[in-house]
Protein backbone atom coordinates (compact mmCIF):
# COMPACT_ATOMS: atom_id res chain seq x y z
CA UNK A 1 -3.01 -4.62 -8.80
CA UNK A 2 -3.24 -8.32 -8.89
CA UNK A 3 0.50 -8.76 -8.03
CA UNK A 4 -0.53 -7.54 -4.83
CA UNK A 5 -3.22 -9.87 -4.38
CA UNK A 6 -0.94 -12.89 -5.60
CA UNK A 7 1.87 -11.53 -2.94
CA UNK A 8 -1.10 -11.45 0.10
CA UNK A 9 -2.55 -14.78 -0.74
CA UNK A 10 0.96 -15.91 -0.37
CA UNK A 11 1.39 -14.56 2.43
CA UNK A 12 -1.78 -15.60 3.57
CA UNK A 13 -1.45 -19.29 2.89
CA UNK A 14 1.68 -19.55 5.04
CA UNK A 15 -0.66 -19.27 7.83
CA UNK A 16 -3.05 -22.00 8.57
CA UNK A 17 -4.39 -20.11 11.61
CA UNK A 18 -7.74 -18.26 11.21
CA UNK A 19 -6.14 -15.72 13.74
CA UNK A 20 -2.73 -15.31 11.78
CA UNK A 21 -4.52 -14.97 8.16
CA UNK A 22 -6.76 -12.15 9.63
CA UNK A 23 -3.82 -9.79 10.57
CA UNK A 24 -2.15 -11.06 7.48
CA UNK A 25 -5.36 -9.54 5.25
CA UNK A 26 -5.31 -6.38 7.41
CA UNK A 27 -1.80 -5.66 6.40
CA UNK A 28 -2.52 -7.01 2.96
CA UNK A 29 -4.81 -3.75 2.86
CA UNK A 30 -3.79 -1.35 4.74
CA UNK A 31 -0.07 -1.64 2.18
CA UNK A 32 -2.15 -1.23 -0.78
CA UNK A 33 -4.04 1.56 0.84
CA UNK A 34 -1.07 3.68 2.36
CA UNK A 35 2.07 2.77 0.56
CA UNK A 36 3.37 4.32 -2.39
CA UNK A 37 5.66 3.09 -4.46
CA UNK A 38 8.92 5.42 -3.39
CA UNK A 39 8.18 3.90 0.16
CA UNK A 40 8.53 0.17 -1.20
CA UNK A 41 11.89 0.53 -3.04
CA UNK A 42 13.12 1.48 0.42
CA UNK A 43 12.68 -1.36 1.76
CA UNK A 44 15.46 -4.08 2.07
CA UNK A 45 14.93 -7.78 0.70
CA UNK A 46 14.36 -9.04 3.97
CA UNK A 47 11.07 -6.62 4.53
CA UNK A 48 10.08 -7.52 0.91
CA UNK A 49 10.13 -11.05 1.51
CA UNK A 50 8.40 -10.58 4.56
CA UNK A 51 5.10 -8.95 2.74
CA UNK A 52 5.76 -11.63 -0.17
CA UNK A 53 7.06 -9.18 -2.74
CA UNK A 54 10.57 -9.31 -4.27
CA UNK A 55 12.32 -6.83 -5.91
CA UNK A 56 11.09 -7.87 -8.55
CA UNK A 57 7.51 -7.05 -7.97
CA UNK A 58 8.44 -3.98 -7.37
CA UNK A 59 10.23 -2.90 -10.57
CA UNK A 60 6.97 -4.70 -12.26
CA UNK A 61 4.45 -1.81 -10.81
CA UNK A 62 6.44 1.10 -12.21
């Protein structure tokens, strides 16, 4: 699971703001909590990069 930490903290420290990084950890979370991996291989490149995955990441949690 530590590609998903890697991908939040990225995520994370593209926002300087206290109040940004806080929703940033809550999503961080609530994706490892509720999605599965069938629901991240539908998502485009654009919603990957958004999250800080690529597809790459992806393939690497099969």
């Amino acid at each position: 699971m530590s590609q998903w930490r890697s991908g939040c903290k990225t995520a994370i420290a593209r926002s300087i703001d206290i109040t940004i990084r806080t929703p940033f950890r809550w999503w961080c979370n609530w994706l490892k909590r509720r999605t599965t991996l069938r629901e991240l291989r539908r998502l485009n490149d654009a919603q990957l990069k958004d999250i800080g995955l690529t597809a790459h990441d992806v393939d690497r949690f099969r």
